[in-house]
C-alpha atoms as a PDB file:
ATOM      1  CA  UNK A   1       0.000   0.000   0.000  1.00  0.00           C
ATOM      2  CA  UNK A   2       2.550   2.662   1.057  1.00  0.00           C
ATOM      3  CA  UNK A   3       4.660   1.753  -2.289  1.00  0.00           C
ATOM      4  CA  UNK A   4       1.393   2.057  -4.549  1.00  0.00           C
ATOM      5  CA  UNK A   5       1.400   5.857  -2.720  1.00  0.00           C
ATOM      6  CA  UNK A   6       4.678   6.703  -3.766  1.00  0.00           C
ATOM      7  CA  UNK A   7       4.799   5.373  -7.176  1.00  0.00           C
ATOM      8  CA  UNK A   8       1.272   6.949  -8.411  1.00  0.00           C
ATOM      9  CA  UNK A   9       2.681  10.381  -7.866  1.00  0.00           C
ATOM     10  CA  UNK A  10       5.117   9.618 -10.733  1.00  0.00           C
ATOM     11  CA  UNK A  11       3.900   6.829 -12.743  1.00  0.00           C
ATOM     12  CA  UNK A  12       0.746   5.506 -14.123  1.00  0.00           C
ATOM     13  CA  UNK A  13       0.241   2.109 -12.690  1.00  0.00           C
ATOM     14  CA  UNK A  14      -2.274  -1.099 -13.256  1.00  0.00           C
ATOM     15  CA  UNK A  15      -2.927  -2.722  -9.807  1.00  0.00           C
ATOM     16  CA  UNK A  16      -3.700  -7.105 -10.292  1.00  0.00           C
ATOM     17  CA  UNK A  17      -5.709  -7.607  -7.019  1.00  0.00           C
ATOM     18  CA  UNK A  18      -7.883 -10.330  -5.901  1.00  0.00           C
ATOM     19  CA  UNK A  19     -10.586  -7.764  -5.450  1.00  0.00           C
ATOM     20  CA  UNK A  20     -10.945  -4.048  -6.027  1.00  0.00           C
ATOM     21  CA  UNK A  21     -11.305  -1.985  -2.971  1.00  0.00           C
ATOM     22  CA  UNK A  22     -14.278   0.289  -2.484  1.00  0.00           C
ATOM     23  CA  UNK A  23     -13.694   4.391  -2.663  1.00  0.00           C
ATOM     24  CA  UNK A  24     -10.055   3.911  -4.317  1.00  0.00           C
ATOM     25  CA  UNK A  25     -10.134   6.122  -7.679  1.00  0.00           C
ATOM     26  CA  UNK A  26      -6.962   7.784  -8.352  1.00  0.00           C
ATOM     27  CA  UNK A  27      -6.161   9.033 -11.796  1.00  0.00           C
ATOM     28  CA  UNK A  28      -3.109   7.270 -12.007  1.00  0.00           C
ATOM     29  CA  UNK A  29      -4.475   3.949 -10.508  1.00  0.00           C
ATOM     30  CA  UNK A  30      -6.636   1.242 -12.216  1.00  0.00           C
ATOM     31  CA  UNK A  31      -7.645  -1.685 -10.103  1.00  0.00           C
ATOM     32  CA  UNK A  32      -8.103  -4.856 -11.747  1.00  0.00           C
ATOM     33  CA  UNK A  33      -9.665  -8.173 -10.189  1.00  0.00           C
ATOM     34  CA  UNK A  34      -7.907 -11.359 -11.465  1.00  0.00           C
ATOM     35  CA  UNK A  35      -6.475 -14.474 -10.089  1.00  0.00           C
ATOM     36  CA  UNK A  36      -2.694 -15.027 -11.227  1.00  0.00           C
ATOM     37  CA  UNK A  37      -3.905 -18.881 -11.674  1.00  0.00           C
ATOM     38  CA  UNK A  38      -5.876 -18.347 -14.325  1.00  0.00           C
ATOM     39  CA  UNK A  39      -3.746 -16.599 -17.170  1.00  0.00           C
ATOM     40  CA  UNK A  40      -6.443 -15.433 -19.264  1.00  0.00           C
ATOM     41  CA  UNK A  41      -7.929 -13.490 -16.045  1.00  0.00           C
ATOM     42  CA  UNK A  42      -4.754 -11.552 -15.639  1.00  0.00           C
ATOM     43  CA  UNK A  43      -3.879 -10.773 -19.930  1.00  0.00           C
ATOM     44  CA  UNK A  44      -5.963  -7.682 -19.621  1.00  0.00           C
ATOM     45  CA  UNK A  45      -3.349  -6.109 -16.346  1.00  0.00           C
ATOM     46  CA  UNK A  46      -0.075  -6.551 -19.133  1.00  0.00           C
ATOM     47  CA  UNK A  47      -1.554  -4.369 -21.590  1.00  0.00           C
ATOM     48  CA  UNK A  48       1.416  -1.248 -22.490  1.00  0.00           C
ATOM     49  CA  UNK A  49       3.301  -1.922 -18.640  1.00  0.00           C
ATOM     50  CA  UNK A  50       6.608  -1.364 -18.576  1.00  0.00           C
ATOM     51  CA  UNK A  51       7.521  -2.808 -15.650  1.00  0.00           C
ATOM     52  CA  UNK A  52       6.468  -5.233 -13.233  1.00  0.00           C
ATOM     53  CA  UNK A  53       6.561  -5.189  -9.344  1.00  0.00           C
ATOM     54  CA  UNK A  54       5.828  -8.873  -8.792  1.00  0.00           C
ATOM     55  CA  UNK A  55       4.113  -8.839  -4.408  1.00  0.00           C
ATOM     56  CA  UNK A  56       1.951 -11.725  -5.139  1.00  0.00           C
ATOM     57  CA  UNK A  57       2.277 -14.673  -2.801  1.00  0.00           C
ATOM     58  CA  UNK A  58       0.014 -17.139  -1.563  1.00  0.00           C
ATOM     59  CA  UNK A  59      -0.234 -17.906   2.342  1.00  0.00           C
ATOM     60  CA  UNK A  60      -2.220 -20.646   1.825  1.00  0.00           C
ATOM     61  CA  UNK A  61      -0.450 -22.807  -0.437  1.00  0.00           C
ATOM     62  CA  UNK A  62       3.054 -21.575  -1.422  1.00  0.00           C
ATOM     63  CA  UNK A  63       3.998 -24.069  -3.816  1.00  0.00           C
ATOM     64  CA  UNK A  64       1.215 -21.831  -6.136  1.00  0.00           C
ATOM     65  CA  UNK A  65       3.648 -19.011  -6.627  1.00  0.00           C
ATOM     66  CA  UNK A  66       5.502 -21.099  -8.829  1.00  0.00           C
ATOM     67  CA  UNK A  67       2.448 -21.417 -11.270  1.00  0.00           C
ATOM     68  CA  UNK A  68       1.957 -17.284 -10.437  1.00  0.00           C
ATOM     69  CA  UNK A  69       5.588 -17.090 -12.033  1.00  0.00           C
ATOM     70  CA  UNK A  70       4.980 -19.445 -14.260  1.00  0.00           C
ATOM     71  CA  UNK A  71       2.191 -17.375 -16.246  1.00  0.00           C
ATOM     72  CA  UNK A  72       3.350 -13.902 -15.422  1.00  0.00           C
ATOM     73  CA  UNK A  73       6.657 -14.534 -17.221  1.00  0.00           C
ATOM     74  CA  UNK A  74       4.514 -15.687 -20.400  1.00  0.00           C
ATOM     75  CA  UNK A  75       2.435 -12.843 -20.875  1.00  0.00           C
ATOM     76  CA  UNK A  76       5.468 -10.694 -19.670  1.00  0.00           C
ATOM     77  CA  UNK A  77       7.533 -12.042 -22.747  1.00  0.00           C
ATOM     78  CA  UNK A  78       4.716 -11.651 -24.712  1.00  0.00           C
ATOM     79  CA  UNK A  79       3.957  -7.957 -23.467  1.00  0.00           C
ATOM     80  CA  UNK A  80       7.486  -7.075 -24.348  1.00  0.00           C
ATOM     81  CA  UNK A  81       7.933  -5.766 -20.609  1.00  0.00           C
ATOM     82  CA  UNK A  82      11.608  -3.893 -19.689  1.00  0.00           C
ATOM     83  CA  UNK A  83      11.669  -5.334 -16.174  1.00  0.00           C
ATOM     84  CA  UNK A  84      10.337  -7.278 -13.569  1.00  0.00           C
ATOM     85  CA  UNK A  85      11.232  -6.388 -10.017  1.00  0.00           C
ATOM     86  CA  UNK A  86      10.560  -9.592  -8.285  1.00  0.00           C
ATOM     87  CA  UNK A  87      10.189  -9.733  -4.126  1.00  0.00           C
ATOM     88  CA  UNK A  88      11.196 -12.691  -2.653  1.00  0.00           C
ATOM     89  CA  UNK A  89      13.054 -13.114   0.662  1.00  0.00           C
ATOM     90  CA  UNK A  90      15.916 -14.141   3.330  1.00  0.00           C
ATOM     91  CA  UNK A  91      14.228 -16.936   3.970  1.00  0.00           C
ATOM     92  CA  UNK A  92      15.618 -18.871  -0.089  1.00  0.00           C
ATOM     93  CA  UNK A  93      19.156 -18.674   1.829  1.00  0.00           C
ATOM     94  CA  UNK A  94      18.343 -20.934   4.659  1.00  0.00           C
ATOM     95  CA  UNK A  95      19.962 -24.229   4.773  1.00  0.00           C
ATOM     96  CA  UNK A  96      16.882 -26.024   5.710  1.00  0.00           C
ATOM     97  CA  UNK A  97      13.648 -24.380   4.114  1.00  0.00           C
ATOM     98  CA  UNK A  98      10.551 -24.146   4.741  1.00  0.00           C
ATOM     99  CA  UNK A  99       7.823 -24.901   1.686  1.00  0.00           C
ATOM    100  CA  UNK A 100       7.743 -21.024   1.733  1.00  0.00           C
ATOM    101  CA  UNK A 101      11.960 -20.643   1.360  1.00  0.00           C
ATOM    102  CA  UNK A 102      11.920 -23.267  -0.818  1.00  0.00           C
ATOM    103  CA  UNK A 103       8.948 -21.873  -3.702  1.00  0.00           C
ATOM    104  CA  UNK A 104      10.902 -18.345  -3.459  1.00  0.00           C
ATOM    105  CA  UNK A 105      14.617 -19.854  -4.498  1.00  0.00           C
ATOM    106  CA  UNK A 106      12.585 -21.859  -7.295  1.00  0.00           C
ATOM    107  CA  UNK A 107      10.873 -18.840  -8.222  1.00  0.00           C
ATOM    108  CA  UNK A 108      13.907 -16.903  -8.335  1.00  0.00           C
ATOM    109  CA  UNK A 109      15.800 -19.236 -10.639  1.00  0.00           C
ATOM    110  CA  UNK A 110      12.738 -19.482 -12.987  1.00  0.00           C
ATOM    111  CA  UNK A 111      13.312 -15.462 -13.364  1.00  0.00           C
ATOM    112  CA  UNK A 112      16.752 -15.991 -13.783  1.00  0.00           C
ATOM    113  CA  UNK A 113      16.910 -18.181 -16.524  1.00  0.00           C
ATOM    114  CA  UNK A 114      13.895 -16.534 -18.160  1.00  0.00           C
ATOM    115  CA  UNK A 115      15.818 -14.489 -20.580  1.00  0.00           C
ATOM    116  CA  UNK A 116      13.641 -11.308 -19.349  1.00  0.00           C
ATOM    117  CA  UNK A 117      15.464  -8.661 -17.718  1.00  0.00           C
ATOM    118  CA  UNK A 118      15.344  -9.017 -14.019  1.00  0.00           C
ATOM    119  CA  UNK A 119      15.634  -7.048 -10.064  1.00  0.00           C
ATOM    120  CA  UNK A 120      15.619  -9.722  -7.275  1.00  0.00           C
ATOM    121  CA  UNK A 121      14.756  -8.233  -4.002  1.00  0.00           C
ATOM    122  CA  UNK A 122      15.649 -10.044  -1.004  1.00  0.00           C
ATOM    123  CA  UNK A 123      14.106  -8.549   2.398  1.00  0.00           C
ATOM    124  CA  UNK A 124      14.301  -9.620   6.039  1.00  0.00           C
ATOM    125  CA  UNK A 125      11.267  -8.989   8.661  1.00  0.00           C
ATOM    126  CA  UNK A 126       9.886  -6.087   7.708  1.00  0.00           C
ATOM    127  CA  UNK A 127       8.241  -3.784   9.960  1.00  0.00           C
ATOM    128  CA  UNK A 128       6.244   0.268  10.407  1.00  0.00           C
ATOM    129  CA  UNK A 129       6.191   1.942  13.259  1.00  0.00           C
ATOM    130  CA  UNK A 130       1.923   1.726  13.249  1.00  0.00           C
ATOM    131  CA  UNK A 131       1.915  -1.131  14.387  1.00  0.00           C
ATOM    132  CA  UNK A 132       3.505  -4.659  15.906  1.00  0.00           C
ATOM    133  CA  UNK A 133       5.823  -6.529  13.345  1.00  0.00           C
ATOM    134  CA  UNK A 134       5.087 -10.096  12.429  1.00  0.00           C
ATOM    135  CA  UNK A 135       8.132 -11.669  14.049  1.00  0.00           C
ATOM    136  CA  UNK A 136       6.891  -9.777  17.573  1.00  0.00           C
ATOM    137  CA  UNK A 137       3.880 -11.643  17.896  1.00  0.00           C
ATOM    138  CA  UNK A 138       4.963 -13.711  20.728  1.00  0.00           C
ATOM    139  CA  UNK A 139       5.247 -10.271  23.203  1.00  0.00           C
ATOM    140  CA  UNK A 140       1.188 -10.670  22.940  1.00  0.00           C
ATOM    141  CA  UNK A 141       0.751 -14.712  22.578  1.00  0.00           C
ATOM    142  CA  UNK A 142       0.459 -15.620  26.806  1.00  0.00           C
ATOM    143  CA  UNK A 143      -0.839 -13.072  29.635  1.00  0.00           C
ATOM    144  CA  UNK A 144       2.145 -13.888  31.811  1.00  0.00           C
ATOM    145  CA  UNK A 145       5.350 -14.282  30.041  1.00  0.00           C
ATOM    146  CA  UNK A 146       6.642 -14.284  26.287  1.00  0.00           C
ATOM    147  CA  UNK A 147       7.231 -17.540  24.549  1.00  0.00           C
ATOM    148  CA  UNK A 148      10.720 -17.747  22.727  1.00  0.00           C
ATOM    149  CA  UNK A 149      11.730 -20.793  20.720  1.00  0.00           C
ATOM    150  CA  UNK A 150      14.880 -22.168  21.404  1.00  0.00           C
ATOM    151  CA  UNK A 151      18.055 -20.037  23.122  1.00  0.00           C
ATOM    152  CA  UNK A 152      16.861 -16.818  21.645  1.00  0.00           C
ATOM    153  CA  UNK A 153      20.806 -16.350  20.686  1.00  0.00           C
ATOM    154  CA  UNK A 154      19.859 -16.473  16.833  1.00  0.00           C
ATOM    155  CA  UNK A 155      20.432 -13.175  15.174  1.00  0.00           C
ATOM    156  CA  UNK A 156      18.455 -11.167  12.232  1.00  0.00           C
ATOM    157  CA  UNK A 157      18.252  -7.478  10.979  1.00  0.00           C
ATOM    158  CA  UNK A 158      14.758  -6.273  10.597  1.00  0.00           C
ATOM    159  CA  UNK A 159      14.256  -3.940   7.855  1.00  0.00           C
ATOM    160  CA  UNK A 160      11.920  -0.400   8.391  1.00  0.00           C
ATOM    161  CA  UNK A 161       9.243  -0.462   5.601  1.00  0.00           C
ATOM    162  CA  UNK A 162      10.078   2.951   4.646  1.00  0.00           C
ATOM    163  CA  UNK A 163      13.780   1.909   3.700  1.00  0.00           C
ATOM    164  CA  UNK A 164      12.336  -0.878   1.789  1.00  0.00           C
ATOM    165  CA  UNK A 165      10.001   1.597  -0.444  1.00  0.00           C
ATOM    166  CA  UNK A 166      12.721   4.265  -1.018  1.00  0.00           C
ATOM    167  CA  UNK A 167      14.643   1.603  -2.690  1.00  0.00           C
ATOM    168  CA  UNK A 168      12.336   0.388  -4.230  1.00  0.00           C
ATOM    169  CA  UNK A 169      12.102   4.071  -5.953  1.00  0.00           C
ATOM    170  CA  UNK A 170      15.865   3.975  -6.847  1.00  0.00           C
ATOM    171  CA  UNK A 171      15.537   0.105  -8.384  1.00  0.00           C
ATOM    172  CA  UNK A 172      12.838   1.302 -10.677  1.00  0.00           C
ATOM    173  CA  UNK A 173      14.915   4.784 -11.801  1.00  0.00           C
ATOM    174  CA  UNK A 174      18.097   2.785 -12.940  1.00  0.00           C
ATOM    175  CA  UNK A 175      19.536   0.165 -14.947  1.00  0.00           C
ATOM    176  CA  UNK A 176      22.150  -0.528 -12.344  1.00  0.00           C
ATOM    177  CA  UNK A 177      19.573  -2.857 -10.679  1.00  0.00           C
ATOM    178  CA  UNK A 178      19.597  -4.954 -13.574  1.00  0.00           C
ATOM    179  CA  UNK A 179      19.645  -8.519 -13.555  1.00  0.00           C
ATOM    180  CA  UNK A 180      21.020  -8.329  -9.649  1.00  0.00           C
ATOM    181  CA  UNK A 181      20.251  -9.401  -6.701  1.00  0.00           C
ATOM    182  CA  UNK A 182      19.956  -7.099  -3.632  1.00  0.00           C
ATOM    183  CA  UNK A 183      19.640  -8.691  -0.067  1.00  0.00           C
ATOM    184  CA  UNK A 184      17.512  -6.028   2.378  1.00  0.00           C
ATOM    185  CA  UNK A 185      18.226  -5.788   6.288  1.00  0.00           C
ATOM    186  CA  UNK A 186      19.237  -3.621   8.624  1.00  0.00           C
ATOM    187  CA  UNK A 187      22.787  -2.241   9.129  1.00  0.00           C
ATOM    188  CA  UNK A 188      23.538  -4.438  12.286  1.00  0.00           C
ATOM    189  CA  UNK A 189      21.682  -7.809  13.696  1.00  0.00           C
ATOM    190  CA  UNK A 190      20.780  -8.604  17.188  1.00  0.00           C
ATOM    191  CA  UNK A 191      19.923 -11.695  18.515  1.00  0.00           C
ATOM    192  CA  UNK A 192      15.968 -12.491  18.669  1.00  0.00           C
ATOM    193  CA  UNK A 193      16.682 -12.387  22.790  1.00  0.00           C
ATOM    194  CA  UNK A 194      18.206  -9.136  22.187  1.00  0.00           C
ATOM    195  CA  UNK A 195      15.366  -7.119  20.894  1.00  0.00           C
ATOM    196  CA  UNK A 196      13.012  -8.583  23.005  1.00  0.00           C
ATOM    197  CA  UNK A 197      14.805  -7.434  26.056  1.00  0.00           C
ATOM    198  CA  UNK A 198      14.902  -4.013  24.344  1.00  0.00           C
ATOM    199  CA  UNK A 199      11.684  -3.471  23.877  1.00  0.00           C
ATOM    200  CA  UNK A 200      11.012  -4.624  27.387  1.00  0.00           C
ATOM    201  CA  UNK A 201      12.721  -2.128  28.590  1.00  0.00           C
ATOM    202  CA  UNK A 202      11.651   0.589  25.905  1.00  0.00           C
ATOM    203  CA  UNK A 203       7.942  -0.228  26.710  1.00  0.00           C
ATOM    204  CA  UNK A 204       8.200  -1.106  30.497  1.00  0.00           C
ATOM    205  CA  UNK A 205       6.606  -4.653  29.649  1.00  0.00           C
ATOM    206  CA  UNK A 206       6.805  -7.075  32.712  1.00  0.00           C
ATOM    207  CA  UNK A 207       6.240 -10.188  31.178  1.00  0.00           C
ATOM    208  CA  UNK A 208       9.301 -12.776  31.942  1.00  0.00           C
ATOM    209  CA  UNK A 209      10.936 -14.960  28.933  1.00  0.00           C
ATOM    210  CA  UNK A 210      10.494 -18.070  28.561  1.00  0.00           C
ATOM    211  CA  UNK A 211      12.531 -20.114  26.506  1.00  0.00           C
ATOM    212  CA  UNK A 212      10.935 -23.580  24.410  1.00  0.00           C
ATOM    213  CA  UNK A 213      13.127 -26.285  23.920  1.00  0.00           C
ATOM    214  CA  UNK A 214      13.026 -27.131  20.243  1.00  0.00           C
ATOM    215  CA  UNK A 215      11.548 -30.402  21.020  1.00  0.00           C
ATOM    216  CA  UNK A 216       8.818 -29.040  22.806  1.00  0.00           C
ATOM    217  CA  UNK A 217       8.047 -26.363  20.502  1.00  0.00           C
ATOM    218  CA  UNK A 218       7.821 -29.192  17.628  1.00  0.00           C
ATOM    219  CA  UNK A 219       5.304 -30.850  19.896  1.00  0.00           C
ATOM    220  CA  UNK A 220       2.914 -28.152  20.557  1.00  0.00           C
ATOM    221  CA  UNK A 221       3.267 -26.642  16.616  1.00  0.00           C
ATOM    222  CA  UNK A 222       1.819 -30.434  16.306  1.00  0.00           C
ATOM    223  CA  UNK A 223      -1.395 -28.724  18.589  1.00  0.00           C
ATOM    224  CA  UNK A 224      -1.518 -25.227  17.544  1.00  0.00           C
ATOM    225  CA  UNK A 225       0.344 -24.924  13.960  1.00  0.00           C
ATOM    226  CA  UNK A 226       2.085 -21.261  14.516  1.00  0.00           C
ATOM    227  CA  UNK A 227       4.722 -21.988  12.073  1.00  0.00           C
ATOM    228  CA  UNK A 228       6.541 -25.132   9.623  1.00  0.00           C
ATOM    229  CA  UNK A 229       8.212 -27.278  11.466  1.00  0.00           C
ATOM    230  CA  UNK A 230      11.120 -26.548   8.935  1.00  0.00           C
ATOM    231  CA  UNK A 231      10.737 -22.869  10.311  1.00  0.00           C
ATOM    232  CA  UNK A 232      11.183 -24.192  14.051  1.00  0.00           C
ATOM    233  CA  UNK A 233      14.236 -26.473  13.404  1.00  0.00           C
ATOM    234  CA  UNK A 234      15.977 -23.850  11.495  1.00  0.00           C
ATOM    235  CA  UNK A 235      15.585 -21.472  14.506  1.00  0.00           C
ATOM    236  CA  UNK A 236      18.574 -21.135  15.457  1.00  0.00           C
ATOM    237  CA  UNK A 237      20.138 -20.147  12.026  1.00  0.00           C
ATOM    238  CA  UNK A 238      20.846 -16.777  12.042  1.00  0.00           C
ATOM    239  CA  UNK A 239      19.952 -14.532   9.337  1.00  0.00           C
ATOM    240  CA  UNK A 240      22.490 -14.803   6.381  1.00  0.00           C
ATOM    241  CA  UNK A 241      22.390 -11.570   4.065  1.00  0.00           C
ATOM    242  CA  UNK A 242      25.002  -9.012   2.770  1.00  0.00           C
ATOM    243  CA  UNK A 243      23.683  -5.739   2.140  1.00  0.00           C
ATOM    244  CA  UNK A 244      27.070  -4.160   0.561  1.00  0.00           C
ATOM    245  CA  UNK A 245      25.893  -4.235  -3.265  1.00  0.00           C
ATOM    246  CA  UNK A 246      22.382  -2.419  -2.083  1.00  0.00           C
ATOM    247  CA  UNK A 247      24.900   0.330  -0.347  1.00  0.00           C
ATOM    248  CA  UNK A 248      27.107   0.102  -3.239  1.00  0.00           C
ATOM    249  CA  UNK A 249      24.699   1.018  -6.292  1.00  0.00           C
ATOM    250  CA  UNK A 250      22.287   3.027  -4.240  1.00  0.00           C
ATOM    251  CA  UNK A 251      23.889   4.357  -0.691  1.00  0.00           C
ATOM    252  CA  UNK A 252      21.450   2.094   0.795  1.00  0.00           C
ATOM    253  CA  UNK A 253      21.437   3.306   4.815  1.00  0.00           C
ATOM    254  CA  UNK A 254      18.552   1.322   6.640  1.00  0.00           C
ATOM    255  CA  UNK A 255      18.072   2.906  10.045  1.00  0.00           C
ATOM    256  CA  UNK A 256      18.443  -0.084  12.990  1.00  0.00           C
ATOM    257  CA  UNK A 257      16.141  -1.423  14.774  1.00  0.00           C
ATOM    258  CA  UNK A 258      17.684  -0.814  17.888  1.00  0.00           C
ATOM    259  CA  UNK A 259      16.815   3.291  16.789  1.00  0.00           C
ATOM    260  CA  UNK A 260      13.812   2.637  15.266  1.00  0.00           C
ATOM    261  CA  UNK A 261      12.097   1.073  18.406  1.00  0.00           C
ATOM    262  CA  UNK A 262      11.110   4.251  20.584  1.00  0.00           C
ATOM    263  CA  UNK A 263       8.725   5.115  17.510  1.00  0.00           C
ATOM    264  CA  UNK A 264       7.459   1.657  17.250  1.00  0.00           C
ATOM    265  CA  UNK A 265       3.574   1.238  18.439  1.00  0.00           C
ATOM    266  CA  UNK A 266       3.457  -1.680  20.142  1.00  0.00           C
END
């Protein structure tokens, strides 16, 4: 949503959504309803584009996205497009994926190989200051203390939307970007134990930590299904991204976490 803001004060753009939202008419905006499983559904959205911000994923079934590829790069080759800026994510370089990992790397090599030209980006957690991030969900899970999986000791760099959109801006404006790969996180990690102590003490929350063996946390995901069991064995695999090309072609500065927090609404 906030990238759709930024990019219709510059650019026309066609929007492929799943429905079209009431009370939404911009003059540089056209909604259309289609499903990106059914190619002839979506022909219509590739008529005179440019370029292509690919955001689609499927939470239900992951292994779809390869099929969303799949079509978009054949009506994208035969649209004559420039560009496809493709989001995918940290989570293709773990060592044990998840079904989610796994359908982005595959979906990354099908762009690859595609012959089109091609901007891979590569994002950790993302989060806004509005509201809590995904990955904090556990500070609101029990009444009494906050569940942590594992030691807590594995580290990741969570990226501020904003950061995310503004390069997203400077992909689109140059042919630097082109057929590269840009890995997204914040300046510095800290350990998932680390930022939860921080925003204890940022937010004056009480709650105590308490930390799930593995094992455990296998058993009850067998109960409650919170994540892939892929997701919980991998825990402790820290986050594995280099963000020296993104500050090489475009200065690429993400503000850390560890600053960001105070503005954070939790």
């Amino acid at each position: 949503k906030q990238l759709i803001k930024r990019l219709s004060g510059e650019h026309k753009l066609v929007c492929l959504v799943r429905k079209v939202p009431g009370n939404s008419y911009n003059k540089n905006i056209l909604f259309i309803a289609g499903d990106l499983e059914e190619i002839v559904s979506i022909e219509k959205s590739f008529e005179n584009c440019e370029l292509i911000i690919h955001l689609a994923r499927s939470r239900e079934n992951p292994g779809l996205e390869v099929l969303f590829m799949k079509n978009l790069l054949t009506l994208a080759k035969k649209s004559c497009v420039k560009k496809i800026v493709f989001f995918s994510s940290l989570a293709a370089n773990r060592k044990l994926r998840d079904e989610y990992g796994k359908t982005k790397q595959l979906c990354e090599h099908m762009l690859i190989n595609s012959g089109l030209n091609y901007t891979i980006l590569k994002p950790g957690f993302i989060y806004d200051y509005e509201g809590l991030p995904l990955f904090l969900k556990p500070l609101r899970v029990a009444p009494l203390f906050i569940p942590i999986i594992g030691d807590g000791n594995y580290k990741f760099g969570p990226v501020y939307l904003w950061d995310l959109v503004n390069f997203v801006l400077d992909v689109i404006k140059s042919d630097k970007s082109d057929k590269k790969i840009y890995e997204l996180g914040s300046e510095n990690t800290l350990s998932f134990d680390a930022i939860i102590d921080l925003i204890r003490k940022e937010k004056k929350i009480k709650k105590m930590k308490l930390h799930l063996p593995i094992s455990l946390s296998l058993l009850l995901n067998k109960i409650f299904r919170y994540a892939s069991d892929e997701a919980i064995m991998s825990i402790g695999e820290n986050s594995n991204y280099d963000i020296s090309l993104a500050k090489k072609d475009f200065r690429f500065n993400p503000i850390n976490f560890e600053d960001a927090l105070k503005n954070i609404k939790l």
